[in-house]
Protein backbone atom coordinates (compact mmCIF):
# COMPACT_ATOMS: atom_id res chain seq x y z
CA UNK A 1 105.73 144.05 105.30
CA UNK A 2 106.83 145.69 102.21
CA UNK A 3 105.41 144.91 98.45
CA UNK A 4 108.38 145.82 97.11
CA UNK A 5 109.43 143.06 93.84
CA UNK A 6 112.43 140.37 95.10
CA UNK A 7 114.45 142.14 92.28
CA UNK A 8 114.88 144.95 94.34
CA UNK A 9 116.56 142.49 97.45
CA UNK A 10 119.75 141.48 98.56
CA UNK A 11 120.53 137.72 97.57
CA UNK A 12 119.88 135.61 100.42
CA UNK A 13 120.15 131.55 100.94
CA UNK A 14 116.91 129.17 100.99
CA UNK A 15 113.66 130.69 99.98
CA UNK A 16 112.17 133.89 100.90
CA UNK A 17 108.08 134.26 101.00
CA UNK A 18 106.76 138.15 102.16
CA UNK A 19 103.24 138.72 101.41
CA UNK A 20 101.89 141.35 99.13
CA UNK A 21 99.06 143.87 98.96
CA UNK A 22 96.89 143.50 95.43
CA UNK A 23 93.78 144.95 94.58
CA UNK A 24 92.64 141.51 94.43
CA UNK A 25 93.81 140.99 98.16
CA UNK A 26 96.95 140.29 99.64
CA UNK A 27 98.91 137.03 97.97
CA UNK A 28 102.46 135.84 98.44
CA UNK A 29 105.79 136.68 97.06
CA UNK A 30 107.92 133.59 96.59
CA UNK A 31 111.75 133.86 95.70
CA UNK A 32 113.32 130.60 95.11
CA UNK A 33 117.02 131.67 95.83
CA UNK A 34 120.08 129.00 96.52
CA UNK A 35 120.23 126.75 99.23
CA UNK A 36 124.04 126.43 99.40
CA UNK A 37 126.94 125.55 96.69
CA UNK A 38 130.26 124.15 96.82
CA UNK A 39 131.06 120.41 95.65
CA UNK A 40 129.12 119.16 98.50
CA UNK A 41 126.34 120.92 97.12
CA UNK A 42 126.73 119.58 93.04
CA UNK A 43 127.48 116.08 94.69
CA UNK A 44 124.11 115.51 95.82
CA UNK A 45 122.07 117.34 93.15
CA UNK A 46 123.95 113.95 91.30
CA UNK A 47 123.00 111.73 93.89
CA UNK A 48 119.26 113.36 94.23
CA UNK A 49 118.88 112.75 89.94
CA UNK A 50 120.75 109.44 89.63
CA UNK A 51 120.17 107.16 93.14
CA UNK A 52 117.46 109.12 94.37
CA UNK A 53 115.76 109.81 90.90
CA UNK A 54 114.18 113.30 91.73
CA UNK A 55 114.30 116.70 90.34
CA UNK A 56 116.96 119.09 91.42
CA UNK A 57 117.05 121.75 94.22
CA UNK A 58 118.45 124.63 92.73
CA UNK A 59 116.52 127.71 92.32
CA UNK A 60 115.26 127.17 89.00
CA UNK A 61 114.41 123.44 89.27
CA UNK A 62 112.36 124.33 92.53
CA UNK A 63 110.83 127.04 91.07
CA UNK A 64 109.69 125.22 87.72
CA UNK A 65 108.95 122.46 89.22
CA UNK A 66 106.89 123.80 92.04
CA UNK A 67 104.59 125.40 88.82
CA UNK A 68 104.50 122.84 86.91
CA UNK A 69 102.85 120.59 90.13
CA UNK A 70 100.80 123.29 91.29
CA UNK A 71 99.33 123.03 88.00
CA UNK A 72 99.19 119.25 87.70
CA UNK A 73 97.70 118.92 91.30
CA UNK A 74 95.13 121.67 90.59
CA UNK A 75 93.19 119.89 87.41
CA UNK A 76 93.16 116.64 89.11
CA UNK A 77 91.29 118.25 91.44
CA UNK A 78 93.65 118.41 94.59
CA UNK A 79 93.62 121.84 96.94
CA UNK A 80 96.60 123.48 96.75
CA UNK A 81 97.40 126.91 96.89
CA UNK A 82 96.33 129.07 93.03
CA UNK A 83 99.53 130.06 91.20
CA UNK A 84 98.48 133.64 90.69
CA UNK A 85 101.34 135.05 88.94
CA UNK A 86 100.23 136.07 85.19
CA UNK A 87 97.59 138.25 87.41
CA UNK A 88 100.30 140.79 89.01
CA UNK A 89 103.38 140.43 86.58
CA UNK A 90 105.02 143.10 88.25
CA UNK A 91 105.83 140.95 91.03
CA UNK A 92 107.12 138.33 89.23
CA UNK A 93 110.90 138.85 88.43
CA UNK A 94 113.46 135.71 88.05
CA UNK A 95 112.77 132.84 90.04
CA UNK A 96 109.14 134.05 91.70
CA UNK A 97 106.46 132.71 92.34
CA UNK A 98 103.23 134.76 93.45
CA UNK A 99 101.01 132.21 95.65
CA UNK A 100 97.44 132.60 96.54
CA UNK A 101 97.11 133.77 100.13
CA UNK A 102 95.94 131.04 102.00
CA UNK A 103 94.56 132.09 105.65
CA UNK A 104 94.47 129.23 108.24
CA UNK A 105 96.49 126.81 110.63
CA UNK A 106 99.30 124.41 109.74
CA UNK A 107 97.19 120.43 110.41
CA UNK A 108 100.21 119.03 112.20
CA UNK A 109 100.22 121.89 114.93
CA UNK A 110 96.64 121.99 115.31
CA UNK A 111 96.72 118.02 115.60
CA UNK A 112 99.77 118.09 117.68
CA UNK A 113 98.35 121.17 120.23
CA UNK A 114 95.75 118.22 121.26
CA UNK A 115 93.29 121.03 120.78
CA UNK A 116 91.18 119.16 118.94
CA UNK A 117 88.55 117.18 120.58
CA UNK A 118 88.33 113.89 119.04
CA UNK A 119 85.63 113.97 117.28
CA UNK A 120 87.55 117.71 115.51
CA UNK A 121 90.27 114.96 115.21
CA UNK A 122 88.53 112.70 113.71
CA UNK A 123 86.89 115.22 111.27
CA UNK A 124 89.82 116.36 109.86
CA UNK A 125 91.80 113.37 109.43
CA UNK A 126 88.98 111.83 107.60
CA UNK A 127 88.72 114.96 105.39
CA UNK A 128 92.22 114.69 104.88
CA UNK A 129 92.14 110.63 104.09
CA UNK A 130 89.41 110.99 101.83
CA UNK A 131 91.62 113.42 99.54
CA UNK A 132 94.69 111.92 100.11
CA UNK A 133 93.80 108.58 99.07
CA UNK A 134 92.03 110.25 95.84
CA UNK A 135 95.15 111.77 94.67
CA UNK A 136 96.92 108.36 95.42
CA UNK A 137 94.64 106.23 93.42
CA UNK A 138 95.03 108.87 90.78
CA UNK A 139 98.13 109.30 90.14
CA UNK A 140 98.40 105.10 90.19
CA UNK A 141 95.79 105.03 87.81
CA UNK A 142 96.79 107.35 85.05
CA UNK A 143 101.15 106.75 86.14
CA UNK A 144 101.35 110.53 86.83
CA UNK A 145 104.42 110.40 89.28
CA UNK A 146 103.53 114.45 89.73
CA UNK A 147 100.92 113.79 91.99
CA UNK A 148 102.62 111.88 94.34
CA UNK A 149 104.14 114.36 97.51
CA UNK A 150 108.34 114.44 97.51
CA UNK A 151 108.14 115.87 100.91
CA UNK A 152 104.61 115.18 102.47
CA UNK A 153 103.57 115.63 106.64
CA UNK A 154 100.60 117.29 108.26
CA UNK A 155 102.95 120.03 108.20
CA UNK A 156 102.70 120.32 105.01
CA UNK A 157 98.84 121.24 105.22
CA UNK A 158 96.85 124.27 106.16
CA UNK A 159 93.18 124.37 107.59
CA UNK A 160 91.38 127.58 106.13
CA UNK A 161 87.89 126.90 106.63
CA UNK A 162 86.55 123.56 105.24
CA UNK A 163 89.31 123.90 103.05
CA UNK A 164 92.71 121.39 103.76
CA UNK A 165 95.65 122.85 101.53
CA UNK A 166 98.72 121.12 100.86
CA UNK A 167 102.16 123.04 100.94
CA UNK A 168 105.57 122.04 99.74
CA UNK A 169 105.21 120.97 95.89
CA UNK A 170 108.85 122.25 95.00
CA UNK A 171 110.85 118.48 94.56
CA UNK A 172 109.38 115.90 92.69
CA UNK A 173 110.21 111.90 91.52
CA UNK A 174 110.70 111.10 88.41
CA UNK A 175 108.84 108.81 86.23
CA UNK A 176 109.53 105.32 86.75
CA UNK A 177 106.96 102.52 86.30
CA UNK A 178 105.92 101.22 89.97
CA UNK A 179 104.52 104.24 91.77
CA UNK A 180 103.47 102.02 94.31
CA UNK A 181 106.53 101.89 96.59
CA UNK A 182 106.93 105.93 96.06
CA UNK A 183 102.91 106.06 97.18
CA UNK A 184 103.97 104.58 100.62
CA UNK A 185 107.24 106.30 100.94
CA UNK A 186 104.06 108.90 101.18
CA UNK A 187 102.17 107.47 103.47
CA UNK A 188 104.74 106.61 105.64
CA UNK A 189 106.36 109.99 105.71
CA UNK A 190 102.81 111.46 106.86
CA UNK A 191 102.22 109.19 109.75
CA UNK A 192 105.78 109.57 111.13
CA UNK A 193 104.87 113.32 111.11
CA UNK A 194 101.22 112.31 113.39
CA UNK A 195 103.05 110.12 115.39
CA UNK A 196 105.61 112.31 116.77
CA UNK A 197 105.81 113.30 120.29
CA UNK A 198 102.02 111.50 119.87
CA UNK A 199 100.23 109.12 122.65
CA UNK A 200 99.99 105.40 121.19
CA UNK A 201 96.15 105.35 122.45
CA UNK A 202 95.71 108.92 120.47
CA UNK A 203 98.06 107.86 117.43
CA UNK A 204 95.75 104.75 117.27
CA UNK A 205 92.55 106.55 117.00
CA UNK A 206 93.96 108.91 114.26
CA UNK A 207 94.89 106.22 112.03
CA UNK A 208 91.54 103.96 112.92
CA UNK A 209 89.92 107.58 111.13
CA UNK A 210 92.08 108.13 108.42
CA UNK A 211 91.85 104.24 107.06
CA UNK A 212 87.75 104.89 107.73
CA UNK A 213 88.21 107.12 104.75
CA UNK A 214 91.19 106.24 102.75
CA UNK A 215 89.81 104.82 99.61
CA UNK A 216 92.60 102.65 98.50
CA UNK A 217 92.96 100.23 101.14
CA UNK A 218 95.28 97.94 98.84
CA UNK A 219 97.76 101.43 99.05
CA UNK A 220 97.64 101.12 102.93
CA UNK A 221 98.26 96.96 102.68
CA UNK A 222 101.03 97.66 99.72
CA UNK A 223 102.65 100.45 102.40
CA UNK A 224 102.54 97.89 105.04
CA UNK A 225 103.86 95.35 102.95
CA UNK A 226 106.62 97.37 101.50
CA UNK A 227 107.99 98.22 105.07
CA UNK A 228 106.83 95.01 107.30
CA UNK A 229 106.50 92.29 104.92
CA UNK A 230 108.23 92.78 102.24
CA UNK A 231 108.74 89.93 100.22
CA UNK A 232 112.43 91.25 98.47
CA UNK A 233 114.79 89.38 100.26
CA UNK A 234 117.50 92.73 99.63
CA UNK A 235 114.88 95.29 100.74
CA UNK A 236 114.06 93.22 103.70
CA UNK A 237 117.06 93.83 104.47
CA UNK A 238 117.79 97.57 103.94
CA UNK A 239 114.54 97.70 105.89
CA UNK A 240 115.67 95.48 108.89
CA UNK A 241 119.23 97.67 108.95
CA UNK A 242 116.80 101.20 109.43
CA UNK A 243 114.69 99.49 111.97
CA UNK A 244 117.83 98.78 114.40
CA UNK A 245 119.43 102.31 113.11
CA UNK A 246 115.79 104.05 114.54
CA UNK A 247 115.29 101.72 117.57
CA UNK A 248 115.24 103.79 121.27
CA UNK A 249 114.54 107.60 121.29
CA UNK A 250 110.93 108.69 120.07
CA UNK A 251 107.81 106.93 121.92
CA UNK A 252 106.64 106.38 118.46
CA UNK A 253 108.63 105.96 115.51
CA UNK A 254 108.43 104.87 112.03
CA UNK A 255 107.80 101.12 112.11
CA UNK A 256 105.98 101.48 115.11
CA UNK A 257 103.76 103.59 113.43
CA UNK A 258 103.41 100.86 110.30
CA UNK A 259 102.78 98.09 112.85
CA UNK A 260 99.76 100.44 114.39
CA UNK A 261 98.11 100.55 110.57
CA UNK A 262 98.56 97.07 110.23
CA UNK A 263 96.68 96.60 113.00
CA UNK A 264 93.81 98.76 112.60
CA UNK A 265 93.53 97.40 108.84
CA UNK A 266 93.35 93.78 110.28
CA UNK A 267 90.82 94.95 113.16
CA UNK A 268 88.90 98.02 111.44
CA UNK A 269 85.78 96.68 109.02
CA UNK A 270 86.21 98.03 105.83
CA UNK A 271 83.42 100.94 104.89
């Protein structure tokens, strides 16, 4: 694969990551380049910043924004991949990014292989939990909307050793007060990913481990809450509307999924 700097390439849609030899070791080349353009395309960068309230996704917003989390997540003490760019400015021309290499498997295809045995399963996922639900209470405790995941699923995280990395930090909210309700957008987003193609006995187990470790069980029972029991007569609503929309197809969707944590936090001891 060649080191030579993204300056140097053709311009090319969605983002382009090649790998680099240093003498610090290999790292990664990341060019944030455009995803598409047209009206279509400046009609939802509107709706993404006014309905959605999130950052943009061109270029430049992904690439600042991916920086400027890598950094947050990184001093609150969250394992994601070292922004090495002032190290090897030579690779770093326009909108790139130079990653630390991070050797290992993506979570959600190790999980989904069934590979694991479960008590690998269960070791992981509670590794996972234990983090995930650190950064949670976090960033409810100091209001940092940052360190909440845009785009969060096991795909989304690499196993390199005892390490458990998290990918995909290039959207973001913005502020708002509640962070709750963004927390289990989260959560939820994560377990569809587990559930997936997943056995209900299997799916079960993995979220009986994850809440073993999760230390914010009032997240879990908000996340719940939000989806199942939630007590706004207008997002009941919007919320009964999805269910019917997703009913049929996968073995295990969405609220299926909810209705499985709500169960194992009714029938699980906590600690």
């Amino acid at each position: 694969m060649s080191a030579e700097p993204a300056r140097a390439r053709p311009p090319r849609r969605g983002n382009q990551i090649w790998p680099v030899p240093t003498v610090d070791g290999p790292v990664l080349q990341k060019l944030y380049a455009a995803r598409d353009a047209g009206p279509a395309h400046w009609f939802r960068l509107l709706i993404e910043r006014i309905a959605r309230q999130k950052t943009p996704t061109t270029a430049a917003a992904r690439w600042r924004t991916e920086r400027t989390l890598l950094a947050a997540w990184r001093e609150a003490g969250c394992d994601v991949p070292e922004d090495v760019s002032p190290c090897h400015p030579a690779y770093v021309h326009g909108y790139v990014t130079l990653l630390e290499y991070v050797d290992g498997k993506i979570l959600g295809k190790l999980l989904a292989s069934e590979a694991p045995s479960r008590e690998r399963r269960d070791d992981l996922l509670r590794r996972f939990s234990a983090a995930w639900g650190m950064r949670h209470g976090r960033a409810l405790d100091t209001n940092d909307v940052r360190l909440i995941q845009e785009h969060g699923t096991f795909l989304h995280v690499i196993v390199a050793g005892d390490r458990l990395v998290t990918l995909d930090l290039e959207q973001s909210f913005l502020p708002r007060r509640d962070l709750v309700p963004l927390i289990a957008k989260e959560i939820v987003a994560y377990l569809r990913s587990l559930a997936k193609g997943a056995d209900p006995a299997v799916f079960r187990a993995d979220v009986a481990a994850i809440v073993s470790t999760y230390p914010r069980r009032d997240l879990l029972d908000a996340t719940v809450r939000e989806y199942l029991d939630n007590p706004n007569p207008l997002r009941r609503i919007v919320w009964s509307i999805d269910r019917r929309r997703r009913k049929g197809g996968r073995r295990l969707g969405k609220y299926a999924a909810l209705e499985i944590l709500r169960d194992v936090l009714v029938t699980e001891p906590e600690g």
